[in-house]
C-alpha atoms as a PDB file:
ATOM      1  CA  UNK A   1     -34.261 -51.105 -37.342  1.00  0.00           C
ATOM      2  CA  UNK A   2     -30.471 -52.067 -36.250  1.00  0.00           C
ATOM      3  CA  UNK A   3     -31.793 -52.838 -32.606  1.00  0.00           C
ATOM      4  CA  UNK A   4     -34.677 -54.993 -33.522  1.00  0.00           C
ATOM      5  CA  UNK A   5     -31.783 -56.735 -36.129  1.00  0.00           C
ATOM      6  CA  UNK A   6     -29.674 -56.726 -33.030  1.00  0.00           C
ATOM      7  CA  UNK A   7     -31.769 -58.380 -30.662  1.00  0.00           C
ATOM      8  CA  UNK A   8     -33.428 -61.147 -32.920  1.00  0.00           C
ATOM      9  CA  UNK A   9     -29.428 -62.391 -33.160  1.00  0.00           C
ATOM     10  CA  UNK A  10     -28.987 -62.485 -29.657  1.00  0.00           C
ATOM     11  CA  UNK A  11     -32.378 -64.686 -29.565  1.00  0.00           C
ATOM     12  CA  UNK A  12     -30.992 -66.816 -31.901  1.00  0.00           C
ATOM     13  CA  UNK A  13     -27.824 -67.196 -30.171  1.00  0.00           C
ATOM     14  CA  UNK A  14     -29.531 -68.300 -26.790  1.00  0.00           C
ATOM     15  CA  UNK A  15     -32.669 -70.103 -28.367  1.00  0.00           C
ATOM     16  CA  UNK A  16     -31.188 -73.450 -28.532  1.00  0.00           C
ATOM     17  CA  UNK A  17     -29.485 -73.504 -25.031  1.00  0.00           C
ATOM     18  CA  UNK A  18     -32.550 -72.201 -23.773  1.00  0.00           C
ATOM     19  CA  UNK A  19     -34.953 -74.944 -25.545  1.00  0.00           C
ATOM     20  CA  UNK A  20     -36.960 -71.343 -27.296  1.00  0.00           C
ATOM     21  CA  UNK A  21     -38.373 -70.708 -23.681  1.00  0.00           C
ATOM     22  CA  UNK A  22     -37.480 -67.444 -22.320  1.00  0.00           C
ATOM     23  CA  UNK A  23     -38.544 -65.948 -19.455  1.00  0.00           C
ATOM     24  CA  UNK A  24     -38.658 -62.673 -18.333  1.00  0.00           C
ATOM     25  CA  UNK A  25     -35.801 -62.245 -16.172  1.00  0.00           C
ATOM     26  CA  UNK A  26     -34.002 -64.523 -19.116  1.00  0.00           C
ATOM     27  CA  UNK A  27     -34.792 -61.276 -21.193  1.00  0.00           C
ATOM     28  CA  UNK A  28     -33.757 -58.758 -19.112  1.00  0.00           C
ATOM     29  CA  UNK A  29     -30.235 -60.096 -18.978  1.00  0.00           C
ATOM     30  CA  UNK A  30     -29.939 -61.066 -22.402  1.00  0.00           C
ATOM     31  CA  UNK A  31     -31.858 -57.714 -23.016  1.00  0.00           C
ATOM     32  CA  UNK A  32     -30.390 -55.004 -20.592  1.00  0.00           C
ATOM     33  CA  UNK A  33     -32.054 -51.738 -20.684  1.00  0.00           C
ATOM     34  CA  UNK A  34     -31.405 -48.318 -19.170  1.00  0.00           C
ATOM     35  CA  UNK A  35     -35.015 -47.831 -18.789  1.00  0.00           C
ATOM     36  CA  UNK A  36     -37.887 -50.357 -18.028  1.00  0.00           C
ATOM     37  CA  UNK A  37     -39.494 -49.111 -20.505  1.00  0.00           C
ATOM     38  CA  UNK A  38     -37.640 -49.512 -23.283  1.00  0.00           C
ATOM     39  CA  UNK A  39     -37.088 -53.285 -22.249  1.00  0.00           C
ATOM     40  CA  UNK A  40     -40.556 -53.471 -22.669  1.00  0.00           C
ATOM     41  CA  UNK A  41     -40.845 -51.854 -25.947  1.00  0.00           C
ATOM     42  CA  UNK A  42     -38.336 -53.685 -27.225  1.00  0.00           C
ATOM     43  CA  UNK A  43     -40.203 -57.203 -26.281  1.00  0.00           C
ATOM     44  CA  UNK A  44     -43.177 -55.636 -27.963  1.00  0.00           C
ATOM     45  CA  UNK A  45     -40.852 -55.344 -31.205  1.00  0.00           C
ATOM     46  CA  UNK A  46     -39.852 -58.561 -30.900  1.00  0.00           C
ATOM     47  CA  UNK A  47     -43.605 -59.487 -30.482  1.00  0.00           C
ATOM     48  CA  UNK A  48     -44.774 -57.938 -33.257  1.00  0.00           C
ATOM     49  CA  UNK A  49     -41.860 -59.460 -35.531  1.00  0.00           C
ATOM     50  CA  UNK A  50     -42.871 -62.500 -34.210  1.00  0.00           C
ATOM     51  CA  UNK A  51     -39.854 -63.837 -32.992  1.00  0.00           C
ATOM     52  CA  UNK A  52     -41.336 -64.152 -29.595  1.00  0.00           C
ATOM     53  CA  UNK A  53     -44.516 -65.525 -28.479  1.00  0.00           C
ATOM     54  CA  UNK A  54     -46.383 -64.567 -25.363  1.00  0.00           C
ATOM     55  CA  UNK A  55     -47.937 -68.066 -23.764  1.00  0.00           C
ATOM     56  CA  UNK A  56     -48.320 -66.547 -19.938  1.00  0.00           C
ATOM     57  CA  UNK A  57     -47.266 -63.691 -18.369  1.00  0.00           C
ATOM     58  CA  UNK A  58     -43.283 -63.308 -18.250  1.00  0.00           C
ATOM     59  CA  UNK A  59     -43.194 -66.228 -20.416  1.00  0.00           C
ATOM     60  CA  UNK A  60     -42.265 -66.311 -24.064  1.00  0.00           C
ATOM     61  CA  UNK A  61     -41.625 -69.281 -26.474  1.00  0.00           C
ATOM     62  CA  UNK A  62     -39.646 -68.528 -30.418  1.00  0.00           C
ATOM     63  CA  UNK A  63     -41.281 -70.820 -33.464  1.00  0.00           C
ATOM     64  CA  UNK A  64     -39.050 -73.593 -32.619  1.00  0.00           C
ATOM     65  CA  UNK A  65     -39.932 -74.538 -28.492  1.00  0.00           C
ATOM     66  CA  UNK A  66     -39.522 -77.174 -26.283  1.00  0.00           C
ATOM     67  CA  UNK A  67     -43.412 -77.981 -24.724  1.00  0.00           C
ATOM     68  CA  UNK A  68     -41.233 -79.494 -21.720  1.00  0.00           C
ATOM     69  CA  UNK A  69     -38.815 -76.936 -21.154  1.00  0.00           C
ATOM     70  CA  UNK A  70     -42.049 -74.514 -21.251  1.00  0.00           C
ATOM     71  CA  UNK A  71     -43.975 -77.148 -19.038  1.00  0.00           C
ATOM     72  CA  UNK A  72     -40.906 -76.374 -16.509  1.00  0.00           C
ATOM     73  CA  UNK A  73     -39.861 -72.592 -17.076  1.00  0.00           C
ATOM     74  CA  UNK A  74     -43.713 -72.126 -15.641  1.00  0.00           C
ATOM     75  CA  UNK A  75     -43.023 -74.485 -12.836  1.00  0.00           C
ATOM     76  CA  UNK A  76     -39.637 -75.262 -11.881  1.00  0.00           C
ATOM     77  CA  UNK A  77     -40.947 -77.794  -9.141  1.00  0.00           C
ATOM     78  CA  UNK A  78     -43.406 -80.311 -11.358  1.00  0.00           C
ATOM     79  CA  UNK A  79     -42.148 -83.195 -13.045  1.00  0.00           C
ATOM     80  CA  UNK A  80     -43.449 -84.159 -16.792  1.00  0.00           C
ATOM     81  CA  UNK A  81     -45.338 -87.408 -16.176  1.00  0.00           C
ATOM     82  CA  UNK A  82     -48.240 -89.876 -17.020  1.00  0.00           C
ATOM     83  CA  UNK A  83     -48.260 -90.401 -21.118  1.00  0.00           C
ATOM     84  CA  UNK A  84     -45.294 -88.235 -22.450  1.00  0.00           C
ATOM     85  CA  UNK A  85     -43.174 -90.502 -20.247  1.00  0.00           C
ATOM     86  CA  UNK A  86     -44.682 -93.413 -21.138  1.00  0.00           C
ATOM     87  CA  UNK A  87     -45.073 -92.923 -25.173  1.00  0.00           C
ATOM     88  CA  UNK A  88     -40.776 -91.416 -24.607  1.00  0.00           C
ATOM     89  CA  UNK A  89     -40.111 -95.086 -23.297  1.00  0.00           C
ATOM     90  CA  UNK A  90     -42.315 -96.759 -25.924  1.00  0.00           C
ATOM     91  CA  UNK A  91     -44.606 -97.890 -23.301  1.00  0.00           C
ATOM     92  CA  UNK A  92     -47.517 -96.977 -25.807  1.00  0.00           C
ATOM     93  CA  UNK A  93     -48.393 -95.139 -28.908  1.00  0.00           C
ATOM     94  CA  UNK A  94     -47.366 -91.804 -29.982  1.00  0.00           C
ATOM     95  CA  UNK A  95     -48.917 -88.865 -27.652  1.00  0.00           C
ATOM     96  CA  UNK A  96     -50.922 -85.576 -28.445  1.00  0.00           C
ATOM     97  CA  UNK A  97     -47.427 -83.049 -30.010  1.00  0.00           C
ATOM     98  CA  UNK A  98     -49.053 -80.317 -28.630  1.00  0.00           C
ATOM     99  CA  UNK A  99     -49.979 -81.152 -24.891  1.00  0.00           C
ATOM    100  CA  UNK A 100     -48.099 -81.957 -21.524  1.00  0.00           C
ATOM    101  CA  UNK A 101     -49.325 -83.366 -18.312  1.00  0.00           C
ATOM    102  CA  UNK A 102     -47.133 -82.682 -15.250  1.00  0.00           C
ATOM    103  CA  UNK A 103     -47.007 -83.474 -11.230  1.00  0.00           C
ATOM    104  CA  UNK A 104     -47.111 -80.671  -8.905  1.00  0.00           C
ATOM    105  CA  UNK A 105     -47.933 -80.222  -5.222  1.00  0.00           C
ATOM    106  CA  UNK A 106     -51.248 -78.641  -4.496  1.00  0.00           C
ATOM    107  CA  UNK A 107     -54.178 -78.402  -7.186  1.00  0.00           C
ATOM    108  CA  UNK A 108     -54.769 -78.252 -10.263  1.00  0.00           C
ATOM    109  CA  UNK A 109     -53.612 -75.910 -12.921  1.00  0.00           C
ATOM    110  CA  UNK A 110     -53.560 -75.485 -16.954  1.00  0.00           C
ATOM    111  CA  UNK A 111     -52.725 -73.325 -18.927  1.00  0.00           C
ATOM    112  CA  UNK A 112     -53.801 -73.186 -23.192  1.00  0.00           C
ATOM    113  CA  UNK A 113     -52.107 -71.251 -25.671  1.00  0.00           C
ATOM    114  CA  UNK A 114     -51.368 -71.440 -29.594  1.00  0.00           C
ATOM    115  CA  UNK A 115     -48.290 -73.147 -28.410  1.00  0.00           C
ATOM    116  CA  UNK A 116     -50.029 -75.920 -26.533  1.00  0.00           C
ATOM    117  CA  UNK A 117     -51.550 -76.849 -23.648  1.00  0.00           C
ATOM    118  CA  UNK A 118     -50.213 -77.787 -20.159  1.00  0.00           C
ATOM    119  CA  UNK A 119     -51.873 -79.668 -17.721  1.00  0.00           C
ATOM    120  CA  UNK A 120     -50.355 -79.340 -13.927  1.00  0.00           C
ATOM    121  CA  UNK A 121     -52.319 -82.402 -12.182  1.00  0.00           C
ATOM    122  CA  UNK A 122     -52.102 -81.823  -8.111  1.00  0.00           C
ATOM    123  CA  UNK A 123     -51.181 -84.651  -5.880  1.00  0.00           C
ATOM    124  CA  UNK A 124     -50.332 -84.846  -2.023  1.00  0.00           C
ATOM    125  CA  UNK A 125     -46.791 -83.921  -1.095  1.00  0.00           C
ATOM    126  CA  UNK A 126     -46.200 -87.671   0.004  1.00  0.00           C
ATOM    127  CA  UNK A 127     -46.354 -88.528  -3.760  1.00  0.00           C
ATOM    128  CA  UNK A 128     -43.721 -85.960  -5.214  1.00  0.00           C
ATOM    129  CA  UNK A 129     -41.525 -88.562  -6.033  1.00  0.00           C
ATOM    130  CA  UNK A 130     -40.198 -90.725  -8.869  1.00  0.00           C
ATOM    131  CA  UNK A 131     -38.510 -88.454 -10.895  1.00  0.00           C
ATOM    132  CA  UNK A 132     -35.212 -87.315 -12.493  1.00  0.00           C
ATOM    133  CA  UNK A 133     -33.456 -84.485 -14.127  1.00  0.00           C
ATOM    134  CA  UNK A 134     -33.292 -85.030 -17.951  1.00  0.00           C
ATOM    135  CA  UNK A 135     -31.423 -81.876 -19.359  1.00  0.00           C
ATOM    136  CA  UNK A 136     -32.497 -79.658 -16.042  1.00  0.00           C
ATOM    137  CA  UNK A 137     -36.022 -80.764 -16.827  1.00  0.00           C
ATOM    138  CA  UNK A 138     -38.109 -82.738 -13.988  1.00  0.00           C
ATOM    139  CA  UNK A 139     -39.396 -86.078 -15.879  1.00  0.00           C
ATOM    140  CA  UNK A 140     -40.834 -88.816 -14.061  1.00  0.00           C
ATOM    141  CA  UNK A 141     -39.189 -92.465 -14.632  1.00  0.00           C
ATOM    142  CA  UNK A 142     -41.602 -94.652 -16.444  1.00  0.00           C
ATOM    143  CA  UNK A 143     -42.439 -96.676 -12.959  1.00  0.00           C
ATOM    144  CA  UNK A 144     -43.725 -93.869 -11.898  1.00  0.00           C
ATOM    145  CA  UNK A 145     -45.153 -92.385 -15.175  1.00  0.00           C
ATOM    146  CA  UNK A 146     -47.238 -96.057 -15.158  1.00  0.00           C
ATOM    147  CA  UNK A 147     -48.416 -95.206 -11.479  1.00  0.00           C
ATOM    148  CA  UNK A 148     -49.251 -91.809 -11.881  1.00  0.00           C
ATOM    149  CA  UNK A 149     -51.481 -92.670 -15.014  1.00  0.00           C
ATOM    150  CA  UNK A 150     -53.437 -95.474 -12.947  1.00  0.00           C
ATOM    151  CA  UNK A 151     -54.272 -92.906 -10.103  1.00  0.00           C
ATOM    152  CA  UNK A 152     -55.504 -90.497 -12.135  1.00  0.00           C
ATOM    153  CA  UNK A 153     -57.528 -92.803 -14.045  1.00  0.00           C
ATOM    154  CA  UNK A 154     -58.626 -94.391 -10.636  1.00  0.00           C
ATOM    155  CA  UNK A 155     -59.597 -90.787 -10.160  1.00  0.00           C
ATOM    156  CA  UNK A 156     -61.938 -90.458 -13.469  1.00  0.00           C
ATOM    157  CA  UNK A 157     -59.364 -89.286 -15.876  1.00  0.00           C
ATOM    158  CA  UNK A 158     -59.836 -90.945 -19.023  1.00  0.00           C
ATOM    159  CA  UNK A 159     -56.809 -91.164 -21.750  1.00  0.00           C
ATOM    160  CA  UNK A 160     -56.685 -91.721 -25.975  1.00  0.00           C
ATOM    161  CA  UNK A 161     -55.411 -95.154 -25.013  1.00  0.00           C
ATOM    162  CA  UNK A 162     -56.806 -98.082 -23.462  1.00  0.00           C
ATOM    163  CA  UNK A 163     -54.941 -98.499 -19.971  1.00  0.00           C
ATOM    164  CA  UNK A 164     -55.955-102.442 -20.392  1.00  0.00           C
ATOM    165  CA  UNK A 165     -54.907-103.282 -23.885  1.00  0.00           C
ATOM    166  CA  UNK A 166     -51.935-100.137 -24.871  1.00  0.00           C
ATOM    167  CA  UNK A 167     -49.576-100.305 -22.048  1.00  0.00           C
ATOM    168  CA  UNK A 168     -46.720-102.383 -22.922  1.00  0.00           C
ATOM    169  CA  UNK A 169     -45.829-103.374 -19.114  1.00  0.00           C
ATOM    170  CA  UNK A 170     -42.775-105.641 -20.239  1.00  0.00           C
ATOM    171  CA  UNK A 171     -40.965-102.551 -20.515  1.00  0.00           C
ATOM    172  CA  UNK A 172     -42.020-102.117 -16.718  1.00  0.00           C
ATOM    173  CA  UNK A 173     -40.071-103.609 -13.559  1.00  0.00           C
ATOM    174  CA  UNK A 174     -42.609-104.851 -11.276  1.00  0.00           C
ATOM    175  CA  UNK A 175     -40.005-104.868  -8.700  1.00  0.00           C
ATOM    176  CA  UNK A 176     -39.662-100.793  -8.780  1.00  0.00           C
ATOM    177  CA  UNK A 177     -43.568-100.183  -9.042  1.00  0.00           C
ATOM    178  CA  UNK A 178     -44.053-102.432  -5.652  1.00  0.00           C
ATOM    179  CA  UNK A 179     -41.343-100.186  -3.996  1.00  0.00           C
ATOM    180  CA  UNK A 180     -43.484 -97.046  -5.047  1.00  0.00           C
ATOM    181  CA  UNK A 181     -46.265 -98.387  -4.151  1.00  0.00           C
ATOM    182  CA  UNK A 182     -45.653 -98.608  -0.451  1.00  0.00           C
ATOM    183  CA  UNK A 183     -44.987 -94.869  -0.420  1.00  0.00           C
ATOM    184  CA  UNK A 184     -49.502 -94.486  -1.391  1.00  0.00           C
ATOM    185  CA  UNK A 185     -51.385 -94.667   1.514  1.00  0.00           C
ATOM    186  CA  UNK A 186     -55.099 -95.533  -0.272  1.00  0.00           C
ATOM    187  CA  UNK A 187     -55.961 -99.062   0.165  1.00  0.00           C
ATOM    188  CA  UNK A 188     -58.559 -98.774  -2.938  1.00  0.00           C
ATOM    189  CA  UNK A 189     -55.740 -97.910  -5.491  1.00  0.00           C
ATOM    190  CA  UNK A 190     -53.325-100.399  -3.910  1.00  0.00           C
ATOM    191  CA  UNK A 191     -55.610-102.889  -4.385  1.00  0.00           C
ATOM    192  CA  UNK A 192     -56.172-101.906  -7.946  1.00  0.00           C
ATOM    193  CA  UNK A 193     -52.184-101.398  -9.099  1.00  0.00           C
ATOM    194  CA  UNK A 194     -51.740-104.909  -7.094  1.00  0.00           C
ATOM    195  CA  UNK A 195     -54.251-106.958  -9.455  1.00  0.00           C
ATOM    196  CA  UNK A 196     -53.467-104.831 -12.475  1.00  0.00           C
ATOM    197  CA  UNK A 197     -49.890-106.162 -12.113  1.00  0.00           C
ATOM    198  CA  UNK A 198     -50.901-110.046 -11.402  1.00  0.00           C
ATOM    199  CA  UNK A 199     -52.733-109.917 -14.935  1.00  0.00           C
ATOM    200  CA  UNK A 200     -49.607-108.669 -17.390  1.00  0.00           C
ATOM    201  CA  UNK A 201     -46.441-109.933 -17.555  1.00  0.00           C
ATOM    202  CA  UNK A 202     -43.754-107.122 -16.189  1.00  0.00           C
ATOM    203  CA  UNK A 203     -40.060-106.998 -16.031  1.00  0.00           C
END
C-alpha cells in the first residue's frame, strides 16, 4: 500500500509540469525499477487506482490533461492547427473540449479514447510551416490556422462553423496569408484563398 501511496505523490508532483501527459519513458524515470516487471506492475496499480489513464500505447493521461500536450507527446513533430487555433485567437466560436486537429507530414492518423479524440491531418512536406512553440507545444499562428482550414475544406472537410459567415478575418493580416500563400503550389486553392480574401475585410 506505501508504494502505490508513494508513487501517486510523485505523479502529483510532476503532473502539472508535465500538462497530466506521461509517457512511458517519462515513467520509467520518475518510476525506476530494478526489474521491468515490477515497473509494469506498478503502472497497472496506478491503472487500476485510476490515477493514470491508458489513451495509446506508452501513453498515459491523469484526470486533469492537457488534449494539446497529449496531441504532441504522440507526435512531437505536428503542430495543433485549423479550429483550436482559430477559436484560441477568437477567430470564431468556442470549439469541440474534447477534440484536436493537428498538421503532420505524411497521412492521415487519429486516434479516439475516453480522453478525446485526435485528428493528425497529412499534408506535403512543402506545407510544414507556420507554426510556433507555445509552452514546447507546436501551434500553428492563426494565418496559418485560417489557411490550413480552407485547404482542408477545399479538400471536402466540412466544420461546425460556417467558413463564409463565422470567421472573423479582421483579426487576420492579409499581408501574412499572401506571404504563405506563395509557399502552395495548387493553382485551384490559390485561386480560392485569393477571392475569399477580396470579399472580407482583413487586417
Amino acid at each position: 500500500m506505501k508504494k502505490i501511496v508513494d508513487d501517486l505523490n510523485i505523479i502529483k508532483q510532476f503532473a502539472a509540469e508535465l500538462k497530466g501527459v506521461f509517457t512511458l519513458a517519462d515513467l520509467k524515470t520518475l518510476l525506476p525499477s530494478a526489474h521491468i516487471k515490477t515497473f509494469y506492475r506498478r503502472i497497472k496499480a496506478l491503472e487500476q487506482e485510476n490515477i493514470l489513464k491508458r489513451y495509446i500505447r506508452g501513453v498515459y493521461t491523469t484526470e486533469d490533461f492537457d488534449l494539446r500536450c497529449l496531441s504532441y507527446k504522440i507526435n512531437p513533430y505536428s503542430y495543433i492547427s485549423l479550429e483550436r487555433v482559430l477559436a484560441d485567437s477568437l477567430i470564431i466560436g468556442t470549439e469541440p473540449s474534447h477534440e484536436i486537429k493537428a498538421i503532420k507530414i505524411g497521412k492521415k492518423r487519429e486516434f479516439a479514447g475516453e480522453q478525446g479524440r485526435i485528428i493528425y491531418l497529412g499534408i506535403a512536406e512543402h506545407l510544414y510551416f507556420g507554426f510556433q512553440k507555445q509552452q514546447s507545444i507546436n501551434i500553428a499562428v492563426k494565418e496559418k490556422a485560417f489557411l490550413d482550414t480552407l485547404y482542408f475544406y477545399l479538400k471536402g472537410m466540412r466544420y461546425y462553423f460556417d467558413i463564409y459567415s463565422d470567421i472573423d478575418t479582421t483579426k487576420l493580416k492579409a499581408s501574412i496569408i499572401n506571404d504563405f500563400l506563395k509557399q502552395y503550389r495548387n493553382p485551384k486553392f490559390i485561386a480560392f484563398v485569393r477571392n475569399y480574401i477580396n470579399g472580407y475585410t482583413f487586417s
